[in-house]
PDB file of N, CA and C in Angstrom:
ATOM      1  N   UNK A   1      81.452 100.489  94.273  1.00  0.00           N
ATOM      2  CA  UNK A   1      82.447 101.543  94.298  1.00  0.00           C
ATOM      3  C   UNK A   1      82.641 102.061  92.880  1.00  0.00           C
ATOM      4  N   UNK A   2      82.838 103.349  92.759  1.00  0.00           N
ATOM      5  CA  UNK A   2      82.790 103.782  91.729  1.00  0.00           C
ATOM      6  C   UNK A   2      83.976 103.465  90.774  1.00  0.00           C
ATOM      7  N   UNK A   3      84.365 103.446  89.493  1.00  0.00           N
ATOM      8  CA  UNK A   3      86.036 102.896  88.443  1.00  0.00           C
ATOM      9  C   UNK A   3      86.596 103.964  88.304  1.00  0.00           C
ATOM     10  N   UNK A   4      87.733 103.851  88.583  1.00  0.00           N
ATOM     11  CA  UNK A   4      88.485 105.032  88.499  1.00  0.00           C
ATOM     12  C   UNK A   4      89.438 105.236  87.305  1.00  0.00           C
ATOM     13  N   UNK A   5      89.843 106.260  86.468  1.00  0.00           N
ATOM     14  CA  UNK A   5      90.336 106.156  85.333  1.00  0.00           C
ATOM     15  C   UNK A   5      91.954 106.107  85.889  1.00  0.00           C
ATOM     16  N   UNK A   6      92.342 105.301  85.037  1.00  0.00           N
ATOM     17  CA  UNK A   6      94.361 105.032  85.482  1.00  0.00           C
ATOM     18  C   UNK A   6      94.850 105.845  84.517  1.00  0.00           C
ATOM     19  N   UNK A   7      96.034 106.518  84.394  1.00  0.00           N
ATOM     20  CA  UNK A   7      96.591 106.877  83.431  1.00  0.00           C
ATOM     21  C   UNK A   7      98.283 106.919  83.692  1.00  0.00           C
ATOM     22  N   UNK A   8      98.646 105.760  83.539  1.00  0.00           N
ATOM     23  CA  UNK A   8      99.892 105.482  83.346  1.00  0.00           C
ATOM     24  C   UNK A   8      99.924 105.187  84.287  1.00  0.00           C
ATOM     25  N   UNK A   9      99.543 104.429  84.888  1.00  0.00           N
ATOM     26  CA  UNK A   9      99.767 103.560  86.283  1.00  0.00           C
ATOM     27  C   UNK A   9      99.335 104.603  87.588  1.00  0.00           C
ATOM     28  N   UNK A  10      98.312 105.524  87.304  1.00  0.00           N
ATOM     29  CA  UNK A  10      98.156 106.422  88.515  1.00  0.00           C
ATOM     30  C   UNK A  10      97.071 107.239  88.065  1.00  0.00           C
ATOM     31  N   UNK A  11      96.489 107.258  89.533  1.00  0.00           N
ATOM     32  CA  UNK A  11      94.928 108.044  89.006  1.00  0.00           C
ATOM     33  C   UNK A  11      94.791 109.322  89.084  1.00  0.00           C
ATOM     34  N   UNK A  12      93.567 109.705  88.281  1.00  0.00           N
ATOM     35  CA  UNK A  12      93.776 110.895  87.547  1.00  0.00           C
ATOM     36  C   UNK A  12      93.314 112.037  89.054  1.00  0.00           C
ATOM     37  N   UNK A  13      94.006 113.106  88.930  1.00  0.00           N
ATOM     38  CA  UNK A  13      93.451 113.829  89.511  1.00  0.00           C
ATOM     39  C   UNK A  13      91.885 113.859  89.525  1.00  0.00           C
ATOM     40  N   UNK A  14      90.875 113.894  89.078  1.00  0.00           N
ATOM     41  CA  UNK A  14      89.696 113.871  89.394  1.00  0.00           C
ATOM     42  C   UNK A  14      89.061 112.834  90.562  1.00  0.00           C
ATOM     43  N   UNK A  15      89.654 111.522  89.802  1.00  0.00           N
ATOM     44  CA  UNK A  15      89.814 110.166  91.104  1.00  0.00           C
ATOM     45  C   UNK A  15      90.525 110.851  92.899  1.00  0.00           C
ATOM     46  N   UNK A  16      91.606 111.276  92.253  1.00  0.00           N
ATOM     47  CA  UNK A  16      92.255 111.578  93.864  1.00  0.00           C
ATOM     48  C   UNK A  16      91.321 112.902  94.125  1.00  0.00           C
ATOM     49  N   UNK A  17      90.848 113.827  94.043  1.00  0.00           N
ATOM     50  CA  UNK A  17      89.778 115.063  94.487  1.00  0.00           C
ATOM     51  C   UNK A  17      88.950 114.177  94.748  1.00  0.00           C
ATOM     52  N   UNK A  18      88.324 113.131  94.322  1.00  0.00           N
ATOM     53  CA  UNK A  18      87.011 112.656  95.044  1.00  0.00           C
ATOM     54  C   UNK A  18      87.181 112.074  96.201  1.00  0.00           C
ATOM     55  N   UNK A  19      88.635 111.647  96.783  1.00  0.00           N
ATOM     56  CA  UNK A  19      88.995 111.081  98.377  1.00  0.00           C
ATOM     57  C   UNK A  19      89.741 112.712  98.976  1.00  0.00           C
ATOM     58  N   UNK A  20      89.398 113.807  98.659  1.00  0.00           N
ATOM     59  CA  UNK A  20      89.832 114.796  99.268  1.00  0.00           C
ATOM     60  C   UNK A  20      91.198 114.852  99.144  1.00  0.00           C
ATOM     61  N   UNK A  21      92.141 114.740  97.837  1.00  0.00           N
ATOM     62  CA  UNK A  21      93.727 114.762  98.092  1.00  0.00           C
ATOM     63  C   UNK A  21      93.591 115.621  96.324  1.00  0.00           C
ATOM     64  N   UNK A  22      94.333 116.773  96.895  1.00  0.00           N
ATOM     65  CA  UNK A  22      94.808 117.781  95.875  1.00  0.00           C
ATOM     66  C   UNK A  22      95.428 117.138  94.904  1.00  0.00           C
ATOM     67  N   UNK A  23      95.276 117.897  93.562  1.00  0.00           N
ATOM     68  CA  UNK A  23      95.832 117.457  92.282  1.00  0.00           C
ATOM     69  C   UNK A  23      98.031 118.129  92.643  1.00  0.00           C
ATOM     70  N   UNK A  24      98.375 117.129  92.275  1.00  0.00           N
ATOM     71  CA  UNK A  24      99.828 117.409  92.606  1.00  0.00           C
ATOM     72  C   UNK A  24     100.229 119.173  91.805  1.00  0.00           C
ATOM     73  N   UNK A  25     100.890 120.138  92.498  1.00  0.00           N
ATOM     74  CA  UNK A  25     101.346 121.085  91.780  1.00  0.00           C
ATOM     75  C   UNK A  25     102.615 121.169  91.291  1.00  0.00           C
ATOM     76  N   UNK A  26     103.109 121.902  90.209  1.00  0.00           N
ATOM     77  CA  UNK A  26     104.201 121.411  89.557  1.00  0.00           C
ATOM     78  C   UNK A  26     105.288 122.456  90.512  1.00  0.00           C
ATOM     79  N   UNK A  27     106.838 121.777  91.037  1.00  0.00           N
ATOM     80  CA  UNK A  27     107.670 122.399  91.813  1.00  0.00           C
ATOM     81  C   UNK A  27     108.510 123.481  91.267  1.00  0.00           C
ATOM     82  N   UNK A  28     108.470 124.387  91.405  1.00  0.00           N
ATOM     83  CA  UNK A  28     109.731 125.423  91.147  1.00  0.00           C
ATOM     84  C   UNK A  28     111.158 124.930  91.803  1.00  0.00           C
ATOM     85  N   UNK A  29     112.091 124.328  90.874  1.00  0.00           N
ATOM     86  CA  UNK A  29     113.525 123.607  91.423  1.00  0.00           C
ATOM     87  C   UNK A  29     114.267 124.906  92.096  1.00  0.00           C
ATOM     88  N   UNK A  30     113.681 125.588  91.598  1.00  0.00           N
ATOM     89  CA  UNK A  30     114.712 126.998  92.245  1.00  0.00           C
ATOM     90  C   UNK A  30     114.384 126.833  93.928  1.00  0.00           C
ATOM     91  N   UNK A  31     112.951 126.888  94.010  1.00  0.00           N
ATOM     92  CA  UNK A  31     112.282 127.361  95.145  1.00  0.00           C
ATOM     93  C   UNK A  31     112.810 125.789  95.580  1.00  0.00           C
ATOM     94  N   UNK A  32     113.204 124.589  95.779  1.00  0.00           N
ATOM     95  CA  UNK A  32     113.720 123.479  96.236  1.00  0.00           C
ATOM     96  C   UNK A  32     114.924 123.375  96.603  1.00  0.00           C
ATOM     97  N   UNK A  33     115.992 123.940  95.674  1.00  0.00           N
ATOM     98  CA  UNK A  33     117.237 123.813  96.238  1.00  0.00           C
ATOM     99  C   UNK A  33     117.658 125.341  96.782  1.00  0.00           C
ATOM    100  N   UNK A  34     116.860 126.294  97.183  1.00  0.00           N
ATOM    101  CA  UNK A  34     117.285 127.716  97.121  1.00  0.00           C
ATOM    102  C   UNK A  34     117.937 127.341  98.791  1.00  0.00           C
ATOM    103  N   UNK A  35     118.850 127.622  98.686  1.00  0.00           N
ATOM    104  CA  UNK A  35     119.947 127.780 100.234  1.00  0.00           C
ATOM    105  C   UNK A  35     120.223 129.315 100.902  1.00  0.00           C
ATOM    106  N   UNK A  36     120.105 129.885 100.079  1.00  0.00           N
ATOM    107  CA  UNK A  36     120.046 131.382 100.485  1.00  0.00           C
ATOM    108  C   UNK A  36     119.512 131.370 101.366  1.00  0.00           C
ATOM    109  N   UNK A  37     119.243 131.536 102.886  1.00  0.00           N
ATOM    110  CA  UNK A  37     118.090 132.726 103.657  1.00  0.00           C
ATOM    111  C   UNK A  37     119.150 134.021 104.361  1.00  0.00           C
ATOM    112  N   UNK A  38     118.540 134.183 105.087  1.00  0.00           N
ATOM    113  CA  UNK A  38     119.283 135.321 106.274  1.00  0.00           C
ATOM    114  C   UNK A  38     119.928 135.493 106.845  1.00  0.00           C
ATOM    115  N   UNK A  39     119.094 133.703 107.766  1.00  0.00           N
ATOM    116  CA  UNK A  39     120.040 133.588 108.881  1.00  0.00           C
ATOM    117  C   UNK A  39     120.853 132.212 108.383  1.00  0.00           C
ATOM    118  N   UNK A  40     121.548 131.692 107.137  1.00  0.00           N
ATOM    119  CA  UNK A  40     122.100 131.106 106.622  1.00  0.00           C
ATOM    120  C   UNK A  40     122.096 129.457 107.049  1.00  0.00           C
ATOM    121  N   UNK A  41     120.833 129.283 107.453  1.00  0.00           N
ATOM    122  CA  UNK A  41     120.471 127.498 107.327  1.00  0.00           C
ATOM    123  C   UNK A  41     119.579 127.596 105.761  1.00  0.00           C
ATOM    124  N   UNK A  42     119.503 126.172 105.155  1.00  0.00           N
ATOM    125  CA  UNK A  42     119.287 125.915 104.480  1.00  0.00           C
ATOM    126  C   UNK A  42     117.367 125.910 104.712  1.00  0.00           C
ATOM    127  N   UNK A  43     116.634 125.804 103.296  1.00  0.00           N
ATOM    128  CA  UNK A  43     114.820 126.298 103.135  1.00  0.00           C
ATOM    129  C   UNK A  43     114.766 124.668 104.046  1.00  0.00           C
ATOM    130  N   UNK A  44     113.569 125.124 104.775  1.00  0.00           N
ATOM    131  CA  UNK A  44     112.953 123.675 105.443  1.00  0.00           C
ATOM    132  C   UNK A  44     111.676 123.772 104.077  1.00  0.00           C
ATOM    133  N   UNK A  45     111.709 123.066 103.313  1.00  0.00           N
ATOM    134  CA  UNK A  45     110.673 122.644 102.007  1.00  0.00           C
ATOM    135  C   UNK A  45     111.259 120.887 101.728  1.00  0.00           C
ATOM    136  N   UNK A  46     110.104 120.979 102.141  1.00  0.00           N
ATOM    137  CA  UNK A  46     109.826 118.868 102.060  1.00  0.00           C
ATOM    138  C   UNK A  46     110.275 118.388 100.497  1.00  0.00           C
ATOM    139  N   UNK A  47     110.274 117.393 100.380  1.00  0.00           N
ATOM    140  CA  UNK A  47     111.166 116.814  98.570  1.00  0.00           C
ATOM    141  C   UNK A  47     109.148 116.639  99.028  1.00  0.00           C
ATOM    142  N   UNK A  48     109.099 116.199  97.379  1.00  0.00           N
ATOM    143  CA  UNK A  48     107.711 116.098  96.603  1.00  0.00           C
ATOM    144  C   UNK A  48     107.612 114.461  97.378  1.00  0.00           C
ATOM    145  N   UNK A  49     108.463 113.956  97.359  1.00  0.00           N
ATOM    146  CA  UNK A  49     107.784 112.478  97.422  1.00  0.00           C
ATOM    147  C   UNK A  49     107.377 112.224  99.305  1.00  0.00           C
ATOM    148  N   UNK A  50     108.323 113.394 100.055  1.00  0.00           N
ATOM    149  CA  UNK A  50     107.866 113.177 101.476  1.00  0.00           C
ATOM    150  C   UNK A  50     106.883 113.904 101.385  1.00  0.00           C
ATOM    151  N   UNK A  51     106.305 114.780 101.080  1.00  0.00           N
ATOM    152  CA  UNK A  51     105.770 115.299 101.282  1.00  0.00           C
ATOM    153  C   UNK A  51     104.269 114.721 100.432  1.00  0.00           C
ATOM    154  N   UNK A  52     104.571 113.762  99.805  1.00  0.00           N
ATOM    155  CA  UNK A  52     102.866 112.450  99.417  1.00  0.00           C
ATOM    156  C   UNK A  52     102.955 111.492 100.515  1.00  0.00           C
ATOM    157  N   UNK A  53     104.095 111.670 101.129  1.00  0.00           N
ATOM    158  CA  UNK A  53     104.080 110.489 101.902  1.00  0.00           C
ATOM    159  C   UNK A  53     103.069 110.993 103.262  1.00  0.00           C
ATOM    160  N   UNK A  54     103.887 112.430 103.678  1.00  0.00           N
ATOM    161  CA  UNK A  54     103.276 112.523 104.712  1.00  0.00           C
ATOM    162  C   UNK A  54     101.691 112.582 104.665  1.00  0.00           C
ATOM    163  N   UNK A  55     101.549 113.654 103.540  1.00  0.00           N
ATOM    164  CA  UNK A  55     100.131 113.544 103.044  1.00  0.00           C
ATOM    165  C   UNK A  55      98.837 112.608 103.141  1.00  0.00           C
ATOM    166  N   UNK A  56      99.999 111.429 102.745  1.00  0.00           N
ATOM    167  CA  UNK A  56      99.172 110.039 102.466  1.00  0.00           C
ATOM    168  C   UNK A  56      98.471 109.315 103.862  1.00  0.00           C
ATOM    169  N   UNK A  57      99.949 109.691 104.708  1.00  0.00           N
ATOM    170  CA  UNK A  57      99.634 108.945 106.207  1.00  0.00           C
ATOM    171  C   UNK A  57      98.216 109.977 106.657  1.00  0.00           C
ATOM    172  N   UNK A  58      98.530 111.626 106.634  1.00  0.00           N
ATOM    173  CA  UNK A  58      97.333 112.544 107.503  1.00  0.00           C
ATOM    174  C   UNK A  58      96.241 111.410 106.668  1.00  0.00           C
ATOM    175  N   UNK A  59      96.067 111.459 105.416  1.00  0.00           N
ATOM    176  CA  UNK A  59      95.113 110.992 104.845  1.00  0.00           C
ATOM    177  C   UNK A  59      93.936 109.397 105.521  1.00  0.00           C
ATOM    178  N   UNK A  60      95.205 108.531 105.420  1.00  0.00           N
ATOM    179  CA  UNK A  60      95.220 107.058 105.989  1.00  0.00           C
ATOM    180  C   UNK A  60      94.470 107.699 107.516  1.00  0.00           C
ATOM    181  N   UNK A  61      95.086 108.384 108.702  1.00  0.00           N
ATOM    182  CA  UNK A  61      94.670 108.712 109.483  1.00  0.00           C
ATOM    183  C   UNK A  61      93.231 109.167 109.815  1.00  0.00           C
ATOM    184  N   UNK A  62      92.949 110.438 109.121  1.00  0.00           N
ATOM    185  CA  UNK A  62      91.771 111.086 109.240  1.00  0.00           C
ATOM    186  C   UNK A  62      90.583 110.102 108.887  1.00  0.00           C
ATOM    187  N   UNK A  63      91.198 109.147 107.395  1.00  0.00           N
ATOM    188  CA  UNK A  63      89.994 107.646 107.298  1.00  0.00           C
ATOM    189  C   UNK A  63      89.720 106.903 108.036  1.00  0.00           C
ATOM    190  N   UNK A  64      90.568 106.219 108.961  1.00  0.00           N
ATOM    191  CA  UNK A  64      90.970 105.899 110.097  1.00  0.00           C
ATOM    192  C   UNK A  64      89.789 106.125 111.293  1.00  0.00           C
ATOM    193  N   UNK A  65      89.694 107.597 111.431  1.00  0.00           N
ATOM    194  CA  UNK A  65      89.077 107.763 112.452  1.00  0.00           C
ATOM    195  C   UNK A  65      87.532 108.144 111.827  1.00  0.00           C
ATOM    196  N   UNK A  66      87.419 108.658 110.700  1.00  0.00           N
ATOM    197  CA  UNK A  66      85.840 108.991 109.713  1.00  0.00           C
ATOM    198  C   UNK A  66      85.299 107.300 109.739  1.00  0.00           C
ATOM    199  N   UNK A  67      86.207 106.555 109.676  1.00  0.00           N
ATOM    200  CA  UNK A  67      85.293 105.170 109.651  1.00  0.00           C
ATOM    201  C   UNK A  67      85.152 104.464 111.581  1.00  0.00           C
ATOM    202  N   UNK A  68      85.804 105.273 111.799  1.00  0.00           N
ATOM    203  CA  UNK A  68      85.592 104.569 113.529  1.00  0.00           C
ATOM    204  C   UNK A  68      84.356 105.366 113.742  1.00  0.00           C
ATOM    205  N   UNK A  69      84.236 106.509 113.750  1.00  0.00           N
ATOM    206  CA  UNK A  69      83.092 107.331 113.926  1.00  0.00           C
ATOM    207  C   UNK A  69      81.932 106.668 113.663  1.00  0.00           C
ATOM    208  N   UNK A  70      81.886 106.507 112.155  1.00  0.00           N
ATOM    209  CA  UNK A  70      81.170 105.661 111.510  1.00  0.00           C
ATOM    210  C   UNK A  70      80.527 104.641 112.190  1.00  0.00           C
ATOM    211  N   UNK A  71      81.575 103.777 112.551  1.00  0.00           N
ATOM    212  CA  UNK A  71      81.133 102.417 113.356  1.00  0.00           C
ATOM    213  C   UNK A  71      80.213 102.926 114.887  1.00  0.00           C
ATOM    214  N   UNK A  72      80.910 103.945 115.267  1.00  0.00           N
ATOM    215  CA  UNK A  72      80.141 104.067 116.094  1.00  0.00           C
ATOM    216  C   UNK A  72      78.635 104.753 116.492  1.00  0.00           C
ATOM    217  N   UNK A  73      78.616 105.741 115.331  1.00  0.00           N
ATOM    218  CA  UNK A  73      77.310 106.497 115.254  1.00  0.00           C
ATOM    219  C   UNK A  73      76.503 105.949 114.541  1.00  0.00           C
ATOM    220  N   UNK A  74      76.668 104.721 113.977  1.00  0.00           N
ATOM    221  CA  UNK A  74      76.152 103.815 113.205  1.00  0.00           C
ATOM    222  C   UNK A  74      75.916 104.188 111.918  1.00  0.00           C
ATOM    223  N   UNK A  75      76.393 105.102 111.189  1.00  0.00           N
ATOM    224  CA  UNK A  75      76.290 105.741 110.354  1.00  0.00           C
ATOM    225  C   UNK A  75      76.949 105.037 108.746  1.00  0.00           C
ATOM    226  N   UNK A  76      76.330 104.304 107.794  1.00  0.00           N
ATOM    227  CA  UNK A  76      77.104 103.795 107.502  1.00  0.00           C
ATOM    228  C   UNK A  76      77.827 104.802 106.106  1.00  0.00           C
ATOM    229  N   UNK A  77      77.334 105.886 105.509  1.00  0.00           N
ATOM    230  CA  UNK A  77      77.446 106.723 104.995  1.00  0.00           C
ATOM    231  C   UNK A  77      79.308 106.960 105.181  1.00  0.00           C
ATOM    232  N   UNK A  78      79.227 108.109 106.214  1.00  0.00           N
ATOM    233  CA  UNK A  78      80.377 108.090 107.383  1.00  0.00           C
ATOM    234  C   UNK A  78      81.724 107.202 106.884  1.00  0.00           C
ATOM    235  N   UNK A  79      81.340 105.741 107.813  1.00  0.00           N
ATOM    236  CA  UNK A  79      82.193 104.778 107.883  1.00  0.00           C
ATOM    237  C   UNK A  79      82.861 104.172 106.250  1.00  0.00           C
ATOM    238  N   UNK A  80      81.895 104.314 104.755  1.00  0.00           N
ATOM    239  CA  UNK A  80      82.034 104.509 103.935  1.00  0.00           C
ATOM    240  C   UNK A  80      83.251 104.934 103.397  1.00  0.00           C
ATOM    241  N   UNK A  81      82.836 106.838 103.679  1.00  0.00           N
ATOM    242  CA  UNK A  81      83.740 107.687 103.244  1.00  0.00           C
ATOM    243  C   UNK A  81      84.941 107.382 104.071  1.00  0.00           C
ATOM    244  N   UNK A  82      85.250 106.823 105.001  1.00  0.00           N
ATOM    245  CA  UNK A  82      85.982 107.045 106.098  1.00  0.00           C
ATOM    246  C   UNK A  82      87.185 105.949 105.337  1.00  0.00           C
ATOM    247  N   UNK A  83      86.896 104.972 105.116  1.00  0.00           N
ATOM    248  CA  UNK A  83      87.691 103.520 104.454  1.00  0.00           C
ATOM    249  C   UNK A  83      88.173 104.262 102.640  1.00  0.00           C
ATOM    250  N   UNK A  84      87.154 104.835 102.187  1.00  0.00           N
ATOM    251  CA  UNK A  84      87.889 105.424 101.126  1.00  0.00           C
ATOM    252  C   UNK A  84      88.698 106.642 101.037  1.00  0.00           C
ATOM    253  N   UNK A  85      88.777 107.650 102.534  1.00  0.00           N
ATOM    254  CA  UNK A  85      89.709 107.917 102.360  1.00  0.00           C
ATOM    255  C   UNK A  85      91.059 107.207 102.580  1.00  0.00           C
ATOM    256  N   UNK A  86      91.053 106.486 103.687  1.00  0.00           N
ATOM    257  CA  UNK A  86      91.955 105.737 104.447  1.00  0.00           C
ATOM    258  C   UNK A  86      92.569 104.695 103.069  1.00  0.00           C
ATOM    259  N   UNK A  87      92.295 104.476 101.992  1.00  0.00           N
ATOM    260  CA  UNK A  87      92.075 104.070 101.062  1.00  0.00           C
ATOM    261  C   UNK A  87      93.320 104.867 100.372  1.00  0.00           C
ATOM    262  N   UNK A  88      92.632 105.764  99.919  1.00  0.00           N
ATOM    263  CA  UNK A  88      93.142 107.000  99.027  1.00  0.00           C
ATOM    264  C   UNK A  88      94.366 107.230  99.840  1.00  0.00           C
ATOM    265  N   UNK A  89      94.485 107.470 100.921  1.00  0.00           N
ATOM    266  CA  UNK A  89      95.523 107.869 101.614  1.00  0.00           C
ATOM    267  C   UNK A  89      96.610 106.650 101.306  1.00  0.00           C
ATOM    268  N   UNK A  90      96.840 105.548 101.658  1.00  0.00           N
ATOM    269  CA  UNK A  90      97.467 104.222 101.314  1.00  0.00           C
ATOM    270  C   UNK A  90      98.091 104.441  99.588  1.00  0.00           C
ATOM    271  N   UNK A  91      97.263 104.824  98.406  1.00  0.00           N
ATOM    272  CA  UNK A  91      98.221 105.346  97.797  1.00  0.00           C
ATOM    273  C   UNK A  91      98.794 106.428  97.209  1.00  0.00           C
ATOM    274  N   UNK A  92      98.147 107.630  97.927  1.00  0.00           N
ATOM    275  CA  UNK A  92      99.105 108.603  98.186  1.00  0.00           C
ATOM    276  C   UNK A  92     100.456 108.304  98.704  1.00  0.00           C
ATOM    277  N   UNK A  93     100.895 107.507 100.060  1.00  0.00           N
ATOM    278  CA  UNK A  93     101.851 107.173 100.362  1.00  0.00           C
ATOM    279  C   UNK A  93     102.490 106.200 100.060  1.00  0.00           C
ATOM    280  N   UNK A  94     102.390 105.387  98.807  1.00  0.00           N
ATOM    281  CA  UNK A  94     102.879 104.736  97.712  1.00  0.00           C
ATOM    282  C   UNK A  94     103.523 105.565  96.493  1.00  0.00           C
ATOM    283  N   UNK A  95     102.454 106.563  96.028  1.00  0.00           N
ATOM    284  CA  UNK A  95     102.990 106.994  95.121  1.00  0.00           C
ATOM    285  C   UNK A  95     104.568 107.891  95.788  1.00  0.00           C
ATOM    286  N   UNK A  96     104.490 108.250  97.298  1.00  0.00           N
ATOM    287  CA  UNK A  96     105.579 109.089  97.198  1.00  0.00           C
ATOM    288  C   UNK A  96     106.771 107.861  97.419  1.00  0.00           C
ATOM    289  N   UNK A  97     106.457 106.950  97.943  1.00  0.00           N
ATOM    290  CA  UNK A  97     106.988 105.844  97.954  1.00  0.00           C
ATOM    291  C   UNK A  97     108.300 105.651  96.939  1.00  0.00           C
ATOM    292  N   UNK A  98     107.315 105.420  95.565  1.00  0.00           N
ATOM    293  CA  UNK A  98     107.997 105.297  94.765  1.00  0.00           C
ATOM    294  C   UNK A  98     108.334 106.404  93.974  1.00  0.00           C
ATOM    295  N   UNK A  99     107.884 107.592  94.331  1.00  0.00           N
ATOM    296  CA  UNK A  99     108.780 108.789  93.764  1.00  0.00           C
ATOM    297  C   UNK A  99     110.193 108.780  94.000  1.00  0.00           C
ATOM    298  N   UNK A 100     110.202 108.303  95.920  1.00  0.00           N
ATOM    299  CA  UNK A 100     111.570 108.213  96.164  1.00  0.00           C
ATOM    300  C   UNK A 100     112.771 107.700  95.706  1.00  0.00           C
ATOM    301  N   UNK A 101     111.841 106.130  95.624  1.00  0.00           N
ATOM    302  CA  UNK A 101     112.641 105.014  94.404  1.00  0.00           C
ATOM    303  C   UNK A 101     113.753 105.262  93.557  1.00  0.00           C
ATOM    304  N   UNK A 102     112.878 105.975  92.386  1.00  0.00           N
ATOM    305  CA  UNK A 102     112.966 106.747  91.475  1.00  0.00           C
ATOM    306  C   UNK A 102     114.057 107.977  91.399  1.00  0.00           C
ATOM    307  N   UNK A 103     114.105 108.535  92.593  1.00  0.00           N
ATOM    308  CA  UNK A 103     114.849 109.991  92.846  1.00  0.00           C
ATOM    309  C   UNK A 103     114.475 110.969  92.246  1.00  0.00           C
ATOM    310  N   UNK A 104     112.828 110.693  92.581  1.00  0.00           N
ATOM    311  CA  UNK A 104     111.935 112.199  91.745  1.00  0.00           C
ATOM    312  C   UNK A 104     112.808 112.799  90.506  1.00  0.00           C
TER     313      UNK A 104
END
């Protein structure tokens, strides 16, 4: 398996693009707490850390099933990629984990 570079206890965007998970984008707080709309309910926009979480699980999931495939088409290529995403996904939904912790 290939080494992945850490940087401050978390891998670098290049590491997370190689399991298919976007480099984090930075939040506009406006666009987070904006309450304004129309029809006067509050923005449905996920906090940063649910929104690694959920991420993390699609992630965990889709590996999930890329490595069942795997197993079954005998493919071991496949089943490979399938465990490293499922992989990658596990701490995606750590890191939002402990974003939460924290209180982003």
């Amino acid at each position: 398996m290939a080494e992945h570079k850490i940087k401050d206890g978390v891998l670098t965007d290049a590491d997370l693009a190689t399991y298919g998970i976007p480099p984090k984008q930075p939040v506009d707080p406006t666009a987070v707490n904006s309450h304004a709309t129309t029809n006067g309910r509050k923005d449905k926009t996920m906090k940063p850390s649910t929104q690694d979480r959920t991420e993390g699980k699609l992630h965990e999931v889709k590996g999930k099933v890329k490595e069942e495939v795997g197993k079954v088409t005998n493919n071991p290529d496949l089943e490979v990629s399938g465990k490293a995403e499922k992989k990658a996904g596990k701490v995606q939904k750590w890191i939002g984990r402990a974003e939460k912790a924290v209180g982003e």
